[in-house]
N, C-alpha and C. Protein backbone atom coordinates (compact mmCIF):
# COMPACT_ATOMS: atom_id res chain seq x y z
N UNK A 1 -7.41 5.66 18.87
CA UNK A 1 -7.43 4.83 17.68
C UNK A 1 -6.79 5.57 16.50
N UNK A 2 -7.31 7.09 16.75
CA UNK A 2 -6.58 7.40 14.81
C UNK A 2 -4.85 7.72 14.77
N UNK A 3 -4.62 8.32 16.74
CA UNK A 3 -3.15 7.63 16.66
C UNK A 3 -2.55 6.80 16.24
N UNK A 4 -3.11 5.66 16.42
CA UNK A 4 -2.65 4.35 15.84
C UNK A 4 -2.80 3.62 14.58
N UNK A 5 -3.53 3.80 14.04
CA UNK A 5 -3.82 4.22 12.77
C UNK A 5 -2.86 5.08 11.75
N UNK A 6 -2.55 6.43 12.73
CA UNK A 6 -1.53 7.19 11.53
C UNK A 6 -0.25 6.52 12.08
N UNK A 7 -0.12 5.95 13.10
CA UNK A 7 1.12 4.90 12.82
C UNK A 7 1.59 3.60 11.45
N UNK A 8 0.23 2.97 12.14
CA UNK A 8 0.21 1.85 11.30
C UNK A 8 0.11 2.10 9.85
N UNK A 9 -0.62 3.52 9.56
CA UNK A 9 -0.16 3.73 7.99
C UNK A 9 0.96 3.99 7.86
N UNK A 10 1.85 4.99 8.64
CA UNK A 10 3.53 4.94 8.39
C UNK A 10 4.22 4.26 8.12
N UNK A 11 3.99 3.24 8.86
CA UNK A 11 4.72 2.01 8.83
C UNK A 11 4.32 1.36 7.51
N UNK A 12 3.18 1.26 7.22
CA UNK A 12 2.97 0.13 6.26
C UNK A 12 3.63 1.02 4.84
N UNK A 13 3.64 2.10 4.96
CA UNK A 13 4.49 2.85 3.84
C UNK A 13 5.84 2.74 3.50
N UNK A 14 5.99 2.79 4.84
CA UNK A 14 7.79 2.44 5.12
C UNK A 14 8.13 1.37 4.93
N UNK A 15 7.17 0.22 5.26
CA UNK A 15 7.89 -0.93 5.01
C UNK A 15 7.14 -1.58 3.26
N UNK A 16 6.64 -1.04 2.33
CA UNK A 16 5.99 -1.50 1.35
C UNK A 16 7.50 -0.79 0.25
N UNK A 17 8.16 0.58 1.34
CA UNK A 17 8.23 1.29 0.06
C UNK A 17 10.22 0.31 0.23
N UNK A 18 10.63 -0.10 1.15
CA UNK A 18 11.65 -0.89 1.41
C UNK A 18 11.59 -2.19 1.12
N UNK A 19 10.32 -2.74 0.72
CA UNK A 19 10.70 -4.22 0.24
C UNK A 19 10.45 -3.48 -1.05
N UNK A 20 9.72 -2.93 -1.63
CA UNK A 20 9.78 -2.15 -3.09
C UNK A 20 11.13 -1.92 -3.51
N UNK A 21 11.95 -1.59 -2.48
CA UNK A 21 13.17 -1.26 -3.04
C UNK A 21 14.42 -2.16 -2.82
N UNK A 22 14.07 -3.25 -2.09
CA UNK A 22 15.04 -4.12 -2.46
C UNK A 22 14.46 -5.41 -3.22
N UNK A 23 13.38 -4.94 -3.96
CA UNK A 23 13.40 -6.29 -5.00
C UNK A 23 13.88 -5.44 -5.97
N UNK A 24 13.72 -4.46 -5.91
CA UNK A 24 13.93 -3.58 -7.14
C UNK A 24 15.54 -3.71 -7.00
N UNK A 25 16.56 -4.02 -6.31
CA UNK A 25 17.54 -4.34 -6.51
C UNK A 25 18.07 -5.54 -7.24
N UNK A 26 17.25 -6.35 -7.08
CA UNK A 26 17.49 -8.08 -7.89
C UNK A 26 16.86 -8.12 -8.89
N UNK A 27 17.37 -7.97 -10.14
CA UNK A 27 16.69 -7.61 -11.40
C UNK A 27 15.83 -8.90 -11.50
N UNK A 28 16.47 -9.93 -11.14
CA UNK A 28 15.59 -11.41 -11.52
C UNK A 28 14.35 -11.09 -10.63
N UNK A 29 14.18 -10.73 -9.14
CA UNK A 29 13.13 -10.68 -8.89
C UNK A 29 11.58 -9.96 -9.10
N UNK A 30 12.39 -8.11 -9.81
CA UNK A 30 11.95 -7.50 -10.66
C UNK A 30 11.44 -8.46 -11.87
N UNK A 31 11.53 -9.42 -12.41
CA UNK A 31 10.85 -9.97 -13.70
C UNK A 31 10.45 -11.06 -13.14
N UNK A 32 10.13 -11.55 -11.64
CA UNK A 32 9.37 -12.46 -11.45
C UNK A 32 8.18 -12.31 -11.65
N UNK A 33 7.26 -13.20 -12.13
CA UNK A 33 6.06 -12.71 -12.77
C UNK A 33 4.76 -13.21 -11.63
N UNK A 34 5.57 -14.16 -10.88
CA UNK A 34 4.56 -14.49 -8.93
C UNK A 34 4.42 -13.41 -8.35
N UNK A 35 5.90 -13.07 -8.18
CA UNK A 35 6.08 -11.48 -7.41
C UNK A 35 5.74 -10.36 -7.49
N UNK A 36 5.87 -10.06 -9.14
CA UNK A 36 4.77 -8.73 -9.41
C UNK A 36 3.18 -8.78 -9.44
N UNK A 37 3.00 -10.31 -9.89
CA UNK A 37 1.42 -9.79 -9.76
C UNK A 37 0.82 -9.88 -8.27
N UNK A 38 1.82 -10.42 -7.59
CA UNK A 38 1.78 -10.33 -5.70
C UNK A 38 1.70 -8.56 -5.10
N UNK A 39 2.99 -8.27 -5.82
CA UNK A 39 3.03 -6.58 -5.55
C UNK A 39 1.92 -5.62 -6.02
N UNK A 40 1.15 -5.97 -7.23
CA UNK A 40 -0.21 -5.57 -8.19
C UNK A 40 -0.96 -5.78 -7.29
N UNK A 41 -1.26 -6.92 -6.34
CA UNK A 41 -2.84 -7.65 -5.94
C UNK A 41 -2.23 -6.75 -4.79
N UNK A 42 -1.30 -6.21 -3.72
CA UNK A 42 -1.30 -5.43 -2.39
C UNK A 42 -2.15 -4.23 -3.09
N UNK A 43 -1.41 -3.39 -3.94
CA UNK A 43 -1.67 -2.45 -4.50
C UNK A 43 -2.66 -2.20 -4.72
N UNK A 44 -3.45 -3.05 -5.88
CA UNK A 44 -5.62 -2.87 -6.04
C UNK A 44 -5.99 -3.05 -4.67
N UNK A 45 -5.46 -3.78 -3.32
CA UNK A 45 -6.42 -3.79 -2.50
C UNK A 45 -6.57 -2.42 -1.90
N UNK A 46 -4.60 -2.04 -1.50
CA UNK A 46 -4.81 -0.32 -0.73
C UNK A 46 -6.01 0.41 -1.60
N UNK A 47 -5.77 0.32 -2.99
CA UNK A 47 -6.47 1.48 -3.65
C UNK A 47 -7.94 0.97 -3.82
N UNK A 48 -8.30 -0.29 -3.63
CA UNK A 48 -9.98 -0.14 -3.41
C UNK A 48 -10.32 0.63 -1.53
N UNK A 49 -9.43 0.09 -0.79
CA UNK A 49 -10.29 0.85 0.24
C UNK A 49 -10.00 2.13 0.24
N UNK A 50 -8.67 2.56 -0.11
CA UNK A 50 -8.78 4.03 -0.60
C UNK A 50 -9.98 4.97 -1.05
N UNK A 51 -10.20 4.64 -2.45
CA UNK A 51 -11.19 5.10 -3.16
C UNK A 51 -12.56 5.42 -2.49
N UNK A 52 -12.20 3.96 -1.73
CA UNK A 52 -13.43 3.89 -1.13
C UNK A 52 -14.10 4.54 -0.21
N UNK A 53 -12.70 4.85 1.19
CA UNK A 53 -13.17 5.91 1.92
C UNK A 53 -13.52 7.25 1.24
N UNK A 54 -12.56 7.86 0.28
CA UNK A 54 -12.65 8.91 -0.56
C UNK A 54 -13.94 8.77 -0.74
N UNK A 55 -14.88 7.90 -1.32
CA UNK A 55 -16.44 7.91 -1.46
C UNK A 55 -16.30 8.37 -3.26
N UNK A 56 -14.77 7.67 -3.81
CA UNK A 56 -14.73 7.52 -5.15
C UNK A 56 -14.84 6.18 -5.87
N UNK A 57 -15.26 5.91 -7.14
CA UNK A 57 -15.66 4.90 -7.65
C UNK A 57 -14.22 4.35 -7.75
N UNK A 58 -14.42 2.82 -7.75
CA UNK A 58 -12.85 1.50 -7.71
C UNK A 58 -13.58 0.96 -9.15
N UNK A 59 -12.52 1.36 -10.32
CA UNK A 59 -13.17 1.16 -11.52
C UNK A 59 -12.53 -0.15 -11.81
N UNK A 60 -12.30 -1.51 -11.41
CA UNK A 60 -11.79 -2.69 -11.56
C UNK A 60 -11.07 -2.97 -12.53
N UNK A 61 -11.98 -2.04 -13.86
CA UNK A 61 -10.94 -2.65 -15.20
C UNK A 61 -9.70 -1.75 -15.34
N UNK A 62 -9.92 -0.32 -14.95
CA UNK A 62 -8.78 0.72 -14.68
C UNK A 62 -7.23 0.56 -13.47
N UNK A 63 -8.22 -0.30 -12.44
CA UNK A 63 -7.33 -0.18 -11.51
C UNK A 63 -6.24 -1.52 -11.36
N UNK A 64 -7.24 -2.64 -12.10
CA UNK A 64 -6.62 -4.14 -12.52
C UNK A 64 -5.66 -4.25 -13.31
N UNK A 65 -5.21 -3.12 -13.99
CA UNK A 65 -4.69 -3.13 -15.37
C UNK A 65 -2.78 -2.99 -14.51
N UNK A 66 -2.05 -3.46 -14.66
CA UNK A 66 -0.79 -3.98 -14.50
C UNK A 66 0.22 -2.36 -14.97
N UNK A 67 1.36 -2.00 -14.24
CA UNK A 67 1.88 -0.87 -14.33
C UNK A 67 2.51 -1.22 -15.39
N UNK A 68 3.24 -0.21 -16.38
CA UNK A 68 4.13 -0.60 -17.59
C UNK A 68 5.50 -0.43 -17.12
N UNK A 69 5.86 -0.38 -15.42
CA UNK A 69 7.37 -0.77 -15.03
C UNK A 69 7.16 -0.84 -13.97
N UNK A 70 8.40 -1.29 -13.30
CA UNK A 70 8.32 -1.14 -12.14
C UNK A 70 8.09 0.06 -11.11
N UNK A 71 8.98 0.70 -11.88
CA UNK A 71 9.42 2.28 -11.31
C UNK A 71 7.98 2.62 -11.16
N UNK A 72 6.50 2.63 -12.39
CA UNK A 72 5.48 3.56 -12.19
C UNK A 72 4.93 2.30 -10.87
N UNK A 73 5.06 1.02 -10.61
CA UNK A 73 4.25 0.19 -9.81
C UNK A 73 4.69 1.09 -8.46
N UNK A 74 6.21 1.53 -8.19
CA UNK A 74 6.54 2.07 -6.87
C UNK A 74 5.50 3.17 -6.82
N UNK A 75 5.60 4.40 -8.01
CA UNK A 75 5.13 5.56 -7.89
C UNK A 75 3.53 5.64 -7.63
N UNK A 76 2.89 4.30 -8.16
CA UNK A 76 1.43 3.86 -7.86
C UNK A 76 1.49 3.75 -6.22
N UNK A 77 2.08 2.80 -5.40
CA UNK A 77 2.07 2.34 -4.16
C UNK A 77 2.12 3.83 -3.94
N UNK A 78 3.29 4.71 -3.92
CA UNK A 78 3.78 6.47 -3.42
C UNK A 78 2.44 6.94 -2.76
N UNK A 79 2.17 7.26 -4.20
CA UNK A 79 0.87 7.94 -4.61
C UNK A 79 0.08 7.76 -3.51
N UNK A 80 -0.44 6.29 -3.89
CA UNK A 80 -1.72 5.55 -2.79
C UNK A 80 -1.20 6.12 -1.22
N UNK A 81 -0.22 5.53 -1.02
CA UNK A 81 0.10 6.14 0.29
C UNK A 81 -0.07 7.39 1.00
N UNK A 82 0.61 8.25 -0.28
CA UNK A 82 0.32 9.92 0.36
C UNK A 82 -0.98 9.82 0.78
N UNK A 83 -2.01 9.53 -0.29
CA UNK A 83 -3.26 9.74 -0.58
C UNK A 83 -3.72 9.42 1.13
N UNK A 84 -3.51 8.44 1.50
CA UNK A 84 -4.02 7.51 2.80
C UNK A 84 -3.81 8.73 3.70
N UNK A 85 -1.87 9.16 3.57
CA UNK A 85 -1.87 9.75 5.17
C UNK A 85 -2.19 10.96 4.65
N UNK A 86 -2.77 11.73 4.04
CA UNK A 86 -3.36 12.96 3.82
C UNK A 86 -4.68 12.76 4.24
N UNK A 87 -5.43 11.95 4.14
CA UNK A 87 -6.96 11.48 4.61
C UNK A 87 -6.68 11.42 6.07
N UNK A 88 -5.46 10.98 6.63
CA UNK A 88 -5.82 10.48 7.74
C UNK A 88 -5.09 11.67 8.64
N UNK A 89 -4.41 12.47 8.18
CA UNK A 89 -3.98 13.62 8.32
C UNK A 89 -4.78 14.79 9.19
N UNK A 90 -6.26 14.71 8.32
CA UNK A 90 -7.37 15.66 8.78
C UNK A 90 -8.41 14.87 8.93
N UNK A 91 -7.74 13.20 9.07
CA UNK A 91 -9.37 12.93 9.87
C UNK A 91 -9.40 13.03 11.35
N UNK A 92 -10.43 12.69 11.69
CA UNK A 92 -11.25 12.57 13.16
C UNK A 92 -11.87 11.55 13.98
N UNK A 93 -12.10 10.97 14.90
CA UNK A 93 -12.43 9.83 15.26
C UNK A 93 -13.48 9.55 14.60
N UNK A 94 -14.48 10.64 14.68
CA UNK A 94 -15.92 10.23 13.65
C UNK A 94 -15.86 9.56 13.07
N UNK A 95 -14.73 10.17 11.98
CA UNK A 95 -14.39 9.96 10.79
C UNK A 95 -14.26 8.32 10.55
N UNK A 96 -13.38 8.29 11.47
CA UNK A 96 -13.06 6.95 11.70
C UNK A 96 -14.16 5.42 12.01
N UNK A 97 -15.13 6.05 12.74
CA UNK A 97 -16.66 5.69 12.45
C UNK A 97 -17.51 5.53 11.29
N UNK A 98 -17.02 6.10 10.56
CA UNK A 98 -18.19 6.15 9.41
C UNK A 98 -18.10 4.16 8.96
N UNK A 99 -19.29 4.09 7.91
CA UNK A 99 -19.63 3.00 7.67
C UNK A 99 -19.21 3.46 6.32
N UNK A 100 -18.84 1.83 5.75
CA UNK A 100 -18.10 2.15 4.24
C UNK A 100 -18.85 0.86 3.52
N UNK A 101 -19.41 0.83 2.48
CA UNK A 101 -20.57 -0.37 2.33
C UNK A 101 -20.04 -0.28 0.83
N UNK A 102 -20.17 -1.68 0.48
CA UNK A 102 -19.26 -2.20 -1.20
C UNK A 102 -19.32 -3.84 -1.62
N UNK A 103 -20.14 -4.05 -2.48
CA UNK A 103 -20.22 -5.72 -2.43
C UNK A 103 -18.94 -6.30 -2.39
N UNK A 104 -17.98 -5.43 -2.41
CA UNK A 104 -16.52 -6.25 -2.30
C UNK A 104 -15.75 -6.18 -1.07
N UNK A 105 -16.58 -5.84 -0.26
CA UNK A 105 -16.69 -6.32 1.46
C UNK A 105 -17.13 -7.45 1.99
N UNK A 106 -16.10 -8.19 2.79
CA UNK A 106 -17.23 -9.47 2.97
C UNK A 106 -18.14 -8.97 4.25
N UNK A 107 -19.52 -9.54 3.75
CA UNK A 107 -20.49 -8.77 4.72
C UNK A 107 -20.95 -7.37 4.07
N UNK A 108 -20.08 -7.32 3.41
CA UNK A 108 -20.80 -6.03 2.75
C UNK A 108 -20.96 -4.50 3.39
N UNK A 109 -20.31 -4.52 4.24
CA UNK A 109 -19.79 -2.93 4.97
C UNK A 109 -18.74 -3.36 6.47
N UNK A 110 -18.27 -1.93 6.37
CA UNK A 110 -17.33 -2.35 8.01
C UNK A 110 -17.11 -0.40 7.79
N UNK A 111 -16.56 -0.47 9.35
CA UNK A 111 -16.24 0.97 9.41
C UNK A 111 -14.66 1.74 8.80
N UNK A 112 -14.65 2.28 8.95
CA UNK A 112 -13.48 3.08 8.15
C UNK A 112 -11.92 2.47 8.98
N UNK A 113 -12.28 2.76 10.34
CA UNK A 113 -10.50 2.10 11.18
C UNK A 113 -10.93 0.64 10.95
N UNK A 114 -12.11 -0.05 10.59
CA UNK A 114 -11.94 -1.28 10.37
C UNK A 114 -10.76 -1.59 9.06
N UNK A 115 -11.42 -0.95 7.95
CA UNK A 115 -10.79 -0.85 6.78
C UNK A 115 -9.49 -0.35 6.65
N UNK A 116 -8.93 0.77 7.28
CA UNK A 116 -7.54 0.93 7.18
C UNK A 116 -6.69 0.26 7.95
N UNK A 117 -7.49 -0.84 9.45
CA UNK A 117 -6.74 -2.22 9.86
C UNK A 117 -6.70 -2.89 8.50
N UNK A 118 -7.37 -3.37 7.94
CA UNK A 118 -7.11 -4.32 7.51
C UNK A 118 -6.16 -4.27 6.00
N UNK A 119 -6.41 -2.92 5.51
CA UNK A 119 -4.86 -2.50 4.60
C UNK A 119 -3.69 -2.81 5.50
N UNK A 120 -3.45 -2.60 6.33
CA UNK A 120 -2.20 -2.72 7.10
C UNK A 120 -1.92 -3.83 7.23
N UNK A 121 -2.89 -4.47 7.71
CA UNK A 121 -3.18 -6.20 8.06
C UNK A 121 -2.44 -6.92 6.69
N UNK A 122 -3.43 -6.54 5.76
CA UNK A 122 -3.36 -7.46 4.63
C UNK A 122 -2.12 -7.16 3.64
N UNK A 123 -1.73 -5.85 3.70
CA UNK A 123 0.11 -5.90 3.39
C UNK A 123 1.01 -6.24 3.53
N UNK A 124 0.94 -6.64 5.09
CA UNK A 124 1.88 -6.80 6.07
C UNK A 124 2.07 -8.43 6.06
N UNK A 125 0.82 -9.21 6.01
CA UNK A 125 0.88 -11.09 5.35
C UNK A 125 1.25 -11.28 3.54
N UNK A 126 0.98 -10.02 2.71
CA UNK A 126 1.62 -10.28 1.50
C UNK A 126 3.42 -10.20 1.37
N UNK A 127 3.74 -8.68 2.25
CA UNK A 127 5.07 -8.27 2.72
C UNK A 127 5.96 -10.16 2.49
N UNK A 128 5.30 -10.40 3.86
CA UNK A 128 5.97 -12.11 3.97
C UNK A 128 6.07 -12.68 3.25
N UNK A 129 5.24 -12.78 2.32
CA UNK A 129 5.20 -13.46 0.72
C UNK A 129 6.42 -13.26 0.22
N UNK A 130 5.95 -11.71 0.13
CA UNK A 130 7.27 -11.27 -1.20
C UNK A 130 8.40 -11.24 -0.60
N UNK A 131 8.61 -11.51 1.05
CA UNK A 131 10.01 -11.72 1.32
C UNK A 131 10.87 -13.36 1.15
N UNK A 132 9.40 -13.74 1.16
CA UNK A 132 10.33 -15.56 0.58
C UNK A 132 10.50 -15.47 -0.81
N UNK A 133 9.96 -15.19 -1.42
CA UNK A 133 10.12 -14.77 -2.91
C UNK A 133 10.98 -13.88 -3.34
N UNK A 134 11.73 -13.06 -2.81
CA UNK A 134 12.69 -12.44 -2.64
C UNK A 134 14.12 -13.35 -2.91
N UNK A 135 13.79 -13.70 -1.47
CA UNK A 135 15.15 -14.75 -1.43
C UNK A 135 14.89 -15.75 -1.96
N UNK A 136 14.22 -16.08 -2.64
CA UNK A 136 14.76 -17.67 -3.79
C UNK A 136 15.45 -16.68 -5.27
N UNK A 137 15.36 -15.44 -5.14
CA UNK A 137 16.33 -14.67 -6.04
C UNK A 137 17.60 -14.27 -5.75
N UNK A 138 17.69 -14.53 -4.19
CA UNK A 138 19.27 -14.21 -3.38
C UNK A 138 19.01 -13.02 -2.94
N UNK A 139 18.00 -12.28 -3.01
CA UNK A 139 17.80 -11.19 -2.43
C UNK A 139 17.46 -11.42 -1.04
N UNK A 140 17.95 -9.97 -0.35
CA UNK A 140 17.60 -10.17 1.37
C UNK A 140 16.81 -9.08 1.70
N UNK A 141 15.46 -9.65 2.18
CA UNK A 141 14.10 -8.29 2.53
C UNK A 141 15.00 -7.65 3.73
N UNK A 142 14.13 -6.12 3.69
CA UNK A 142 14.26 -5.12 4.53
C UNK A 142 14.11 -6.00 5.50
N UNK A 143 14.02 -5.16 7.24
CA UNK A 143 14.02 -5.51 8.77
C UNK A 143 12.62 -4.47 8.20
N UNK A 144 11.32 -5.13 8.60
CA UNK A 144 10.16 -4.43 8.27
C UNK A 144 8.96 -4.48 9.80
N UNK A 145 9.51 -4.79 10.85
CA UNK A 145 8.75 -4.90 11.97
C UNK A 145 8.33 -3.65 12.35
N UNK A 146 7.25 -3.71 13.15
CA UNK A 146 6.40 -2.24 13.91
C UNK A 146 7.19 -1.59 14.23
N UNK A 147 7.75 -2.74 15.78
CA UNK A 147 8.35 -2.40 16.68
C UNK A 147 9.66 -1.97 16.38
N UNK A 148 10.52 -2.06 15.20
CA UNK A 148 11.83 -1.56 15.20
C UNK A 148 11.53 -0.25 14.57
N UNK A 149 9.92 -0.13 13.39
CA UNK A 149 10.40 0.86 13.13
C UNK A 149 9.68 2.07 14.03
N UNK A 150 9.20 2.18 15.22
CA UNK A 150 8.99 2.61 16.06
C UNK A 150 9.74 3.66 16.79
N UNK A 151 11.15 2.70 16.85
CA UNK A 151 12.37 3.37 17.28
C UNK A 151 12.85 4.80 16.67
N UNK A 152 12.52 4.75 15.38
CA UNK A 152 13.04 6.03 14.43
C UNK A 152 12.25 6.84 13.77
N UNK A 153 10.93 5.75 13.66
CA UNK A 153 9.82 6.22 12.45
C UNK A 153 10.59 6.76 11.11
N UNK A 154 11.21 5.86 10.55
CA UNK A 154 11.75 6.70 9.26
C UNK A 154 10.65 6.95 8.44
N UNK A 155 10.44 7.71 7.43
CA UNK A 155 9.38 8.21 6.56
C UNK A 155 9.35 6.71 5.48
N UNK A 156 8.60 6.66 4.11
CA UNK A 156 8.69 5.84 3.16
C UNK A 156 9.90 6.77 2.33
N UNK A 157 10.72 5.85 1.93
CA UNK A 157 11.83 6.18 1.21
C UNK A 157 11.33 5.22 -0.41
N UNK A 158 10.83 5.95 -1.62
CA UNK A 158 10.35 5.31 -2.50
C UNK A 158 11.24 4.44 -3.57
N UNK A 159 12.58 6.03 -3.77
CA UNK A 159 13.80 5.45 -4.18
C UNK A 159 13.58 5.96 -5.75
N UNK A 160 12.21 5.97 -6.02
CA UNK A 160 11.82 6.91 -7.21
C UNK A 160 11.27 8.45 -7.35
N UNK A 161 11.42 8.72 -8.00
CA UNK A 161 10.99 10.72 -8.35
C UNK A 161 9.37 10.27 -8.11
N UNK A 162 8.92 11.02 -7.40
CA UNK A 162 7.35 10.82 -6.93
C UNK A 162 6.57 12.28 -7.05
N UNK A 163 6.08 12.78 -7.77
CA UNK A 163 5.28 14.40 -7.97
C UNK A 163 4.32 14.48 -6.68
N UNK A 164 4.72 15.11 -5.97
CA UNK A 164 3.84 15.27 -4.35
C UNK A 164 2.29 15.73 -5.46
N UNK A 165 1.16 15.07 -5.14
CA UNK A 165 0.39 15.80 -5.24
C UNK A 165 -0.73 15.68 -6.81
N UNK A 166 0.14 14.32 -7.67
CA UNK A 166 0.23 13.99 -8.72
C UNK A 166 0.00 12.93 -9.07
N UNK A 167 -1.06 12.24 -9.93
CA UNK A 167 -1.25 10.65 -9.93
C UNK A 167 -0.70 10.28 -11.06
N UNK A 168 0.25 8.77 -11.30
CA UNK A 168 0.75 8.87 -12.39
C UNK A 168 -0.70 8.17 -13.16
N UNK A 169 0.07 8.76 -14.59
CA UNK A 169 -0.80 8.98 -16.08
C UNK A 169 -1.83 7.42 -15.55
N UNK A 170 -1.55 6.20 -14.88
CA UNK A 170 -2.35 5.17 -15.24
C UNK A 170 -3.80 5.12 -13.96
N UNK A 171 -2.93 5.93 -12.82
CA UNK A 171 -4.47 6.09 -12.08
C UNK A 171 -5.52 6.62 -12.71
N UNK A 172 -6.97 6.28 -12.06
CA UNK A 172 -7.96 6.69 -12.90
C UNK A 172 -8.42 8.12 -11.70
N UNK A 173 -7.57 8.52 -10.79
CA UNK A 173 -7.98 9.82 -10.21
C UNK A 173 -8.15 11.10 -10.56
């Protein structure tokens, strides 16, 4: 399982940080105001279960609050990401066991590979979003499938200056 797992986080990096970067090519879609707060709502979700495994507080009014560009919205997603495959880096199946409990669970707890399925899960049905939304700007989404990127595993390519190790000024980490 945590094999698959540090896949499926690769991927979901790789492919968040490639539709990131080709809307960021269509300036009109960059100022769509559907699309960014689409790209915002992926974003608070990675970083509530984030936090969450971390066993750090998801401060709603801190983390709700909208990037002041695009460029810091990529470096937010970056960030979150490292954050993930560094956790998942030195975790353990245990690990992967643990119970993660939050009234903003439905049901109100699930286990940890539950929770990092369902980041993957739930990116991957917004992804689709923002790729029709894309193209009513003339823009054309990345090729963002498992299975192709399987073939190469390319890393996340952000496309912005990202400080390994560094949260920008608006995280509350």
């Amino acid at each position: 399982m945590l094999t698959m797992l540090r896949d499926l986080n690769a991927h979901n990096g790789h492919a968040n940080a490639a539709m990131l970067n080709a809307i960021r090519q269509r300036g009109a879609a960059v100022a769509d105001t559907e699309l960014c707060d689409l790209l915002h709502h992926i974003l608070l979700a990675n970083r509530f279960w984030l936090l969450t495994l971390l066993g750090q507080p998801f401060v709603v009014d801190t983390e709700s609050r909208p990037s002041a560009s695009f460029d810091e919205l990529i470096q937010r997603y970056a960030h979150t990401h490292e954050q993930q495959s560094a956790w998942l880096a030195a975790a353990t199946e245990a690990d992967l066991a643990r119970i993660l409990e939050s009234e903003f669970i439905p049901g109100g707890r699930c286990s940890i590979a539950q929770a990092l399925t369902q980041v993957c899960l739930h990116s991957h049905g917004h992804r689709a979003q923002c790729a029709k939304l894309l193209r009513r700007h003339g823009g054309t989404p990345p090729a963002m499938d498992f299975i192709f990127w399987l073939a190469g595993r390319p890393a996340a390519d952000w496309g912005v200056p990202v400080s390994a190790g560094t949260a920008p000024a608006h995280d509350a980490l």
